[in-house]
N, C-alpha and C. Protein backbone atom coordinates (compact mmCIF):
# COMPACT_ATOMS: atom_id res chain seq x y z
N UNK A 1 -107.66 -3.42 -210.92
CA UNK A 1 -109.05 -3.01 -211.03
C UNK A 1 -109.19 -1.60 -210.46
N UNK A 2 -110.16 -0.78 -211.40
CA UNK A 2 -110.40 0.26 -210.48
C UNK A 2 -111.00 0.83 -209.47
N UNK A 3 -110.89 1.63 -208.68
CA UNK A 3 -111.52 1.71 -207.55
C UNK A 3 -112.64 2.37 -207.93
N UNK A 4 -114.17 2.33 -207.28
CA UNK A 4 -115.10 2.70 -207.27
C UNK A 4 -115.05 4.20 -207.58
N UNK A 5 -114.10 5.14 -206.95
CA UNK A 5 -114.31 6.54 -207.15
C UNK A 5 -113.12 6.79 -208.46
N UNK A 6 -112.54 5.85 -208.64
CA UNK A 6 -111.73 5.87 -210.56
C UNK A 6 -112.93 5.70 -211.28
N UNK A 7 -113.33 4.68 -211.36
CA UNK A 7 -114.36 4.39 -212.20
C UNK A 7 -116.13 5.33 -212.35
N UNK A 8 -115.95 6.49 -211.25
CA UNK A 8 -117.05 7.03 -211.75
C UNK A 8 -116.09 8.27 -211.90
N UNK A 9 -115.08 8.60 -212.06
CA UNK A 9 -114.51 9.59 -212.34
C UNK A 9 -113.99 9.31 -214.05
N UNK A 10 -114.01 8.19 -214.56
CA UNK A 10 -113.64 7.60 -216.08
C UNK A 10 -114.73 7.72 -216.55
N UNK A 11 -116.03 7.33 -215.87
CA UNK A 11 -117.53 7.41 -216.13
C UNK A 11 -118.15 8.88 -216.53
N UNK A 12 -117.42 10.16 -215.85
CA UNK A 12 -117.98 11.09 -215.83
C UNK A 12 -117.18 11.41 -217.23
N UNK A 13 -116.00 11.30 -218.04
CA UNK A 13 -115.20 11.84 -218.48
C UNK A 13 -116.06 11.10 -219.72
N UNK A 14 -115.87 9.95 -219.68
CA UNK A 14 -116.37 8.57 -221.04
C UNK A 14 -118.12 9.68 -221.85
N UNK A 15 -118.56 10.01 -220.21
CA UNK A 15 -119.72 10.15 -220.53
C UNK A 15 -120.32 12.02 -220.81
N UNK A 16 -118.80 12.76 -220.80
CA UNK A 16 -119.09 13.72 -221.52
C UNK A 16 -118.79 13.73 -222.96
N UNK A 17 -117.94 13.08 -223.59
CA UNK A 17 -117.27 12.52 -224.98
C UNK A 17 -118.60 12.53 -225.24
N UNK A 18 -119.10 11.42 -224.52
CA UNK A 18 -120.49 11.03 -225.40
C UNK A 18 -121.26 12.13 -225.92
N UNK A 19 -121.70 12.96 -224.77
CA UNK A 19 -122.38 14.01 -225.46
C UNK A 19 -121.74 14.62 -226.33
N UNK A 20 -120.35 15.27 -226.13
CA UNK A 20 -120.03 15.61 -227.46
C UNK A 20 -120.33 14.96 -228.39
N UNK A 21 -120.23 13.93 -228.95
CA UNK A 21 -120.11 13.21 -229.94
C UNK A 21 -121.82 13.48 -230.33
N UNK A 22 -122.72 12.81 -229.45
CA UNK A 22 -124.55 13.01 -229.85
C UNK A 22 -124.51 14.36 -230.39
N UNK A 23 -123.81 15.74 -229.36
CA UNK A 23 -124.12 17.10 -230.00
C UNK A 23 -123.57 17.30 -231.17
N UNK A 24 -122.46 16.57 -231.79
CA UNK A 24 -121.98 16.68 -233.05
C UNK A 24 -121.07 18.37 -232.94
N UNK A 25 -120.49 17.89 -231.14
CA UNK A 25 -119.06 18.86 -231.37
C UNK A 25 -117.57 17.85 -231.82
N UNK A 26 -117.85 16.58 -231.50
CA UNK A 26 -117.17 15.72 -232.27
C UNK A 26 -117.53 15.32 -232.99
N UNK A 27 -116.72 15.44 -234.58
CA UNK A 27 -117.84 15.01 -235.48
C UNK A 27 -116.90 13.30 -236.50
N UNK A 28 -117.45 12.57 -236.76
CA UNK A 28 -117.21 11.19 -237.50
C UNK A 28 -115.44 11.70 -237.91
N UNK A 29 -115.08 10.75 -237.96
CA UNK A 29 -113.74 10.76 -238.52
C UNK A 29 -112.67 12.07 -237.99
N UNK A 30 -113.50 12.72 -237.19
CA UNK A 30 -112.23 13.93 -236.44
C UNK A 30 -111.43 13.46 -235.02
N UNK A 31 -110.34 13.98 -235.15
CA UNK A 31 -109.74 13.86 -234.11
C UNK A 31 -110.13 14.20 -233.06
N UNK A 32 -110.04 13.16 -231.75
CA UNK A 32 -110.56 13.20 -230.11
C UNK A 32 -109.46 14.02 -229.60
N UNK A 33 -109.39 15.12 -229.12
CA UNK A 33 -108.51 16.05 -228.02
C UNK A 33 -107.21 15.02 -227.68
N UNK A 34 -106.03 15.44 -227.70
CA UNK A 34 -105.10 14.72 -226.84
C UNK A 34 -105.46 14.49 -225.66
N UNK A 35 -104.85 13.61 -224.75
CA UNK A 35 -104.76 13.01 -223.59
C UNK A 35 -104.57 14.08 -222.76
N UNK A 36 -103.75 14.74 -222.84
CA UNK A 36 -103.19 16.30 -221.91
C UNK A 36 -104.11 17.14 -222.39
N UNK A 37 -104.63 17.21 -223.57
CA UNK A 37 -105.70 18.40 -223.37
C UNK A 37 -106.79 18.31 -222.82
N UNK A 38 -107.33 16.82 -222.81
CA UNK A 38 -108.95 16.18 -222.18
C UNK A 38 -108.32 16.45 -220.64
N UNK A 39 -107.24 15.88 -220.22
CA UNK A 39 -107.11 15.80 -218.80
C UNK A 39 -106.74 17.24 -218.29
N UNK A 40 -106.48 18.33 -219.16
CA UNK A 40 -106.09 19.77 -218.96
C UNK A 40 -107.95 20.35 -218.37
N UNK A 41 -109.02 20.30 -219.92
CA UNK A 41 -109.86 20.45 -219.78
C UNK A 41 -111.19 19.83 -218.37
N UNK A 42 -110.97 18.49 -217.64
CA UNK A 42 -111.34 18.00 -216.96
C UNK A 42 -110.78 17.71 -215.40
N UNK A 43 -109.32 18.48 -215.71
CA UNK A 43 -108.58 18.44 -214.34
C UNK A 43 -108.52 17.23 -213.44
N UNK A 44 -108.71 15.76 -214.64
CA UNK A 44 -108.14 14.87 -213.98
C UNK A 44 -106.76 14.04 -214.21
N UNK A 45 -106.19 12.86 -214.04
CA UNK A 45 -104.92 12.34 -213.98
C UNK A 45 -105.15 11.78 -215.85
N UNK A 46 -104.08 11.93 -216.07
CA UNK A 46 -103.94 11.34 -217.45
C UNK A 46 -104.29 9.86 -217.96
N UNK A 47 -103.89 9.53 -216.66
CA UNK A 47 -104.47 7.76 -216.62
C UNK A 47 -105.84 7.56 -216.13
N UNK A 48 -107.07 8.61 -216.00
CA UNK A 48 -108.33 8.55 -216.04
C UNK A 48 -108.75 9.28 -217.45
N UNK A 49 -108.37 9.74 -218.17
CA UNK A 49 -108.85 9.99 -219.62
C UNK A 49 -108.38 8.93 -219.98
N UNK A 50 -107.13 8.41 -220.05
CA UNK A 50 -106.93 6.90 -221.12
C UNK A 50 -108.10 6.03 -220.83
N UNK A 51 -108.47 5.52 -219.30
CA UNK A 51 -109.11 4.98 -219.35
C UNK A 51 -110.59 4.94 -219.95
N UNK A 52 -111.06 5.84 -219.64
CA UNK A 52 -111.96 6.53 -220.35
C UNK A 52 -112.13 6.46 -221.87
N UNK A 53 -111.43 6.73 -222.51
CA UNK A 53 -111.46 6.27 -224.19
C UNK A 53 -111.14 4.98 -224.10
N UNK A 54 -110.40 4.46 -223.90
CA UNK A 54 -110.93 2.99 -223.42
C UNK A 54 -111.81 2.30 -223.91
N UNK A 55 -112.56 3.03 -222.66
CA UNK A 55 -113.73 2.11 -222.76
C UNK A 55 -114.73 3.09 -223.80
N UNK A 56 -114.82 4.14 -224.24
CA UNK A 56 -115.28 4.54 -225.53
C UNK A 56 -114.86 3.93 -226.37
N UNK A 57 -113.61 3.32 -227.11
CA UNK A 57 -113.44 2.93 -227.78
C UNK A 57 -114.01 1.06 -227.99
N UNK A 58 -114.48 1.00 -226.81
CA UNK A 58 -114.78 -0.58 -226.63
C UNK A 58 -116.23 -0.70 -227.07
N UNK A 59 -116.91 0.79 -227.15
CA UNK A 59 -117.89 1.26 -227.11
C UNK A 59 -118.17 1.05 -228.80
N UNK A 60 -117.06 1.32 -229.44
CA UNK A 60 -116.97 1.64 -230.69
C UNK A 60 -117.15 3.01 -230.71
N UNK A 61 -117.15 3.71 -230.32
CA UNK A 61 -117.67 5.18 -230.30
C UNK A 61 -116.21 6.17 -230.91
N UNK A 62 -115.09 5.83 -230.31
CA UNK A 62 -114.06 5.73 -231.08
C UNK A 62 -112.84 4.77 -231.71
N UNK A 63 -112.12 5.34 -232.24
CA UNK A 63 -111.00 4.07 -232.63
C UNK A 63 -109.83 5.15 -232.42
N UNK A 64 -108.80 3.93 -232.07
CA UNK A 64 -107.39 4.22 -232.07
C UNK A 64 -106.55 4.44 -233.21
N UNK A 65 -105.75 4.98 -233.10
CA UNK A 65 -104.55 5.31 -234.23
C UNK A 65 -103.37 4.96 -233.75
N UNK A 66 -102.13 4.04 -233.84
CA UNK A 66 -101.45 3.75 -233.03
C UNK A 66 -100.52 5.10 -233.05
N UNK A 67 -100.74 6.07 -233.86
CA UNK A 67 -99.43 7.04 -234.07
C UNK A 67 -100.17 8.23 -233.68
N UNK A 68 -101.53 8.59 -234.01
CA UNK A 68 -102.21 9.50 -234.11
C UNK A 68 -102.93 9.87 -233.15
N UNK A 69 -103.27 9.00 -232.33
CA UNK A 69 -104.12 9.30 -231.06
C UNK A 69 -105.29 8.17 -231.54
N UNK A 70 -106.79 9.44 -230.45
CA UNK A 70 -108.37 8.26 -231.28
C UNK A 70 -109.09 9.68 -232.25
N UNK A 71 -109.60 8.56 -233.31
CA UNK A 71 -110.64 9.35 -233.87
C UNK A 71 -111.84 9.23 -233.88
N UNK A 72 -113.03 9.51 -234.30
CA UNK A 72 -114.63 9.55 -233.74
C UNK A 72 -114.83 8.62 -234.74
N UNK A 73 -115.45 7.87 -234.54
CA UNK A 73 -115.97 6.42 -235.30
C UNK A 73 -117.40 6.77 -236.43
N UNK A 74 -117.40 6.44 -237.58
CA UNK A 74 -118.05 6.91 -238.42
C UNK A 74 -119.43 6.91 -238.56
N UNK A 75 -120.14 6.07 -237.36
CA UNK A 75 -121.14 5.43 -237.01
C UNK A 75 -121.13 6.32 -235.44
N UNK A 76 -120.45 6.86 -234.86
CA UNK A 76 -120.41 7.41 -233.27
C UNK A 76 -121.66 8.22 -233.32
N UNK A 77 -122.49 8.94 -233.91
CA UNK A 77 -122.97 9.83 -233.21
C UNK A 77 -124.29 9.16 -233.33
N UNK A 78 -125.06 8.02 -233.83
CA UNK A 78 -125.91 7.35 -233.65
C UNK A 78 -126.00 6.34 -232.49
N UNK A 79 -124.50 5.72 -232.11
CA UNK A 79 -124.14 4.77 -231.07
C UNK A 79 -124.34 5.59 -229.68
N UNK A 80 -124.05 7.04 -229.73
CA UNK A 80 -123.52 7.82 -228.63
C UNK A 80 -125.11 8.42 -228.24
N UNK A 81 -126.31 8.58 -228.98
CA UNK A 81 -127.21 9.40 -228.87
C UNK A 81 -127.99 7.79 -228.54
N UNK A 82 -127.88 6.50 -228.88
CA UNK A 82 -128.28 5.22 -228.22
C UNK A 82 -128.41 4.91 -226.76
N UNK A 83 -126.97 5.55 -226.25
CA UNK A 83 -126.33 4.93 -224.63
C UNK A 83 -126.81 5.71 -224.36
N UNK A 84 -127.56 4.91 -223.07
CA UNK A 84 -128.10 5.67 -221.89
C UNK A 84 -127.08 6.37 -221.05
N UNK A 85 -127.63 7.20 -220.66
CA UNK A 85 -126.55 7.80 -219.22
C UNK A 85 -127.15 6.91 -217.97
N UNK A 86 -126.11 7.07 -216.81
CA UNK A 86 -126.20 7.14 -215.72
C UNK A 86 -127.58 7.06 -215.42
N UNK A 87 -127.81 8.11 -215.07
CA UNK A 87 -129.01 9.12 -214.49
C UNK A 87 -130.68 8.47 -215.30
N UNK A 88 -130.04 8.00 -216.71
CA UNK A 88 -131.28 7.28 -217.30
C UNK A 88 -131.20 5.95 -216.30
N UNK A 89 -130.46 5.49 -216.58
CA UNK A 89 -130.61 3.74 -215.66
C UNK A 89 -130.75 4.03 -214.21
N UNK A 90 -130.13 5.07 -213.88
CA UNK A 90 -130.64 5.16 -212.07
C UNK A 90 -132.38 5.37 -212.24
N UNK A 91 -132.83 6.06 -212.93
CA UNK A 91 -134.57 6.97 -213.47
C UNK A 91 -135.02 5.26 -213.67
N UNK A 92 -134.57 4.24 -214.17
CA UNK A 92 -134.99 2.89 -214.59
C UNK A 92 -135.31 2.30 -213.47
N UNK A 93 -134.31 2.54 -212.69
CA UNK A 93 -133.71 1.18 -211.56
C UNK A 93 -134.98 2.21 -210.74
N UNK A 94 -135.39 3.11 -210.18
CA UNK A 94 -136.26 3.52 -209.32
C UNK A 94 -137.60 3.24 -209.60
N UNK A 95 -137.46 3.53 -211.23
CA UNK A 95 -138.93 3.03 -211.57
C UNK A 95 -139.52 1.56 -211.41
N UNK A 96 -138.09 0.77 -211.93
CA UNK A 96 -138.83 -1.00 -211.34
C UNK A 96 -139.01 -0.90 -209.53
N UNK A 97 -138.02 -0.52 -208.97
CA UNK A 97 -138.74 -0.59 -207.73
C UNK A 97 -139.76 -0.20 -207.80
N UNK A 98 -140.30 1.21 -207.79
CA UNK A 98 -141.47 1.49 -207.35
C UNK A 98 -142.91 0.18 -207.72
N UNK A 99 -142.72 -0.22 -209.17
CA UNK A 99 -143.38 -1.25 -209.52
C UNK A 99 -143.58 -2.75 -209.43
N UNK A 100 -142.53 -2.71 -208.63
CA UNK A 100 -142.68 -3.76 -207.46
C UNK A 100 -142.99 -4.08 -206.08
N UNK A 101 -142.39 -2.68 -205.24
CA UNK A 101 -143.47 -2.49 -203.85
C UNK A 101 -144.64 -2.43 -204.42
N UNK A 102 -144.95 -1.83 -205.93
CA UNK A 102 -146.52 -1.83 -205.92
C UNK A 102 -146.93 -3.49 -205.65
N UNK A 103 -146.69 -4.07 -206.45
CA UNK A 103 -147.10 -5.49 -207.04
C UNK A 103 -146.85 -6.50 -205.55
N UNK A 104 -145.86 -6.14 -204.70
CA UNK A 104 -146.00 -6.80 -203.74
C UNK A 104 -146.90 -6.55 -202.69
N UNK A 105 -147.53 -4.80 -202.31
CA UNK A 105 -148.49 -4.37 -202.03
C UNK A 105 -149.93 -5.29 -202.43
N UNK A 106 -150.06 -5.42 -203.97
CA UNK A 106 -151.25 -5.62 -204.19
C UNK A 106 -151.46 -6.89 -204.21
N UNK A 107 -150.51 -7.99 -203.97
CA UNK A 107 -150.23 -9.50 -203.85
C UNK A 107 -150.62 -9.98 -202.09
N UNK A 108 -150.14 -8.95 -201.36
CA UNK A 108 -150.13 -8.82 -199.80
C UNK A 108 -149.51 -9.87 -199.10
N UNK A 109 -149.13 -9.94 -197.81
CA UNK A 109 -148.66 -11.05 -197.28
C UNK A 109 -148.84 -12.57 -197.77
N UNK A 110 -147.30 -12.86 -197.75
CA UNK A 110 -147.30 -14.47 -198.16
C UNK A 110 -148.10 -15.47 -197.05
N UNK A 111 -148.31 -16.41 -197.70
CA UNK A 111 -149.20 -17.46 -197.11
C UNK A 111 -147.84 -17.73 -195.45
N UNK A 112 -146.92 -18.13 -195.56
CA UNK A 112 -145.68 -18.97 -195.43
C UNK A 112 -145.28 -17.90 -193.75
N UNK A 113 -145.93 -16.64 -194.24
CA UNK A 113 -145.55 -15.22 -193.40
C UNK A 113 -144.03 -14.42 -193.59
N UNK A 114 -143.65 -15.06 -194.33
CA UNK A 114 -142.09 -14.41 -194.84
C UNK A 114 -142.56 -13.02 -195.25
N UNK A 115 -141.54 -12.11 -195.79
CA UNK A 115 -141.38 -10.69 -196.78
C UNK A 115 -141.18 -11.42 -197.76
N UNK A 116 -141.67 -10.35 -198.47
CA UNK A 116 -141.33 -10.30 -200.08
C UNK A 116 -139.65 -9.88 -200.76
């Protein structure tokens, strides 16, 4: 399993593809950068870009070639402009809180005297 700081370092890599792919610098059916050139371009270990397409590819966002490398999935740039980032679900996860201190605010102390 990977460690917490692999996995947001596969996260950061997974999740620039993506934008390529939404900006349509990768485009359907073209070839994804080699392994040494993504990990050249991102200056990380070769075994954090594999992982990384990976899980793009689990994504459907790309597919494998067993000889060829991955290519951009013919459907990718609708799937890729779908997924949220990060930063959207963190913007989510703050917003239900906030709308729940509200709601427990406006509910006020339990009968019982517990927290909410």
């Amino acid at each position: 399993m990977a460690s917490t700081g692999a996995a947001q370092l596969n996260e950061q890599v997974a999740q620039a593809l993506r934008v390529d792919i939404a900006e349509g610098l990768l485009k359907p059916d073209e070839q994804v950068p080699s392994i040494r050139a993504l990990a050249e371009r991102f200056g990380f270990a070769p075994g954090t870009i594999r992982n990384a397409l990976a899980s793009l590819a689990d994504e459907g966002l790309i597919r494998p070639n067993s000889t060829r490398g991955y290519f951009v999935s013919t459907d990718a740039a609708s799937k890729a402009q779908a997924a949220p980032t990060l930063d959207d679900l963190a913007r989510q996860v703050a917003e239900l809180h906030g709308r729940i201190a509200a709601l427990e605010a406006e509910r006020g102390p339990r009968e019982d005297g517990e927290h909410q």
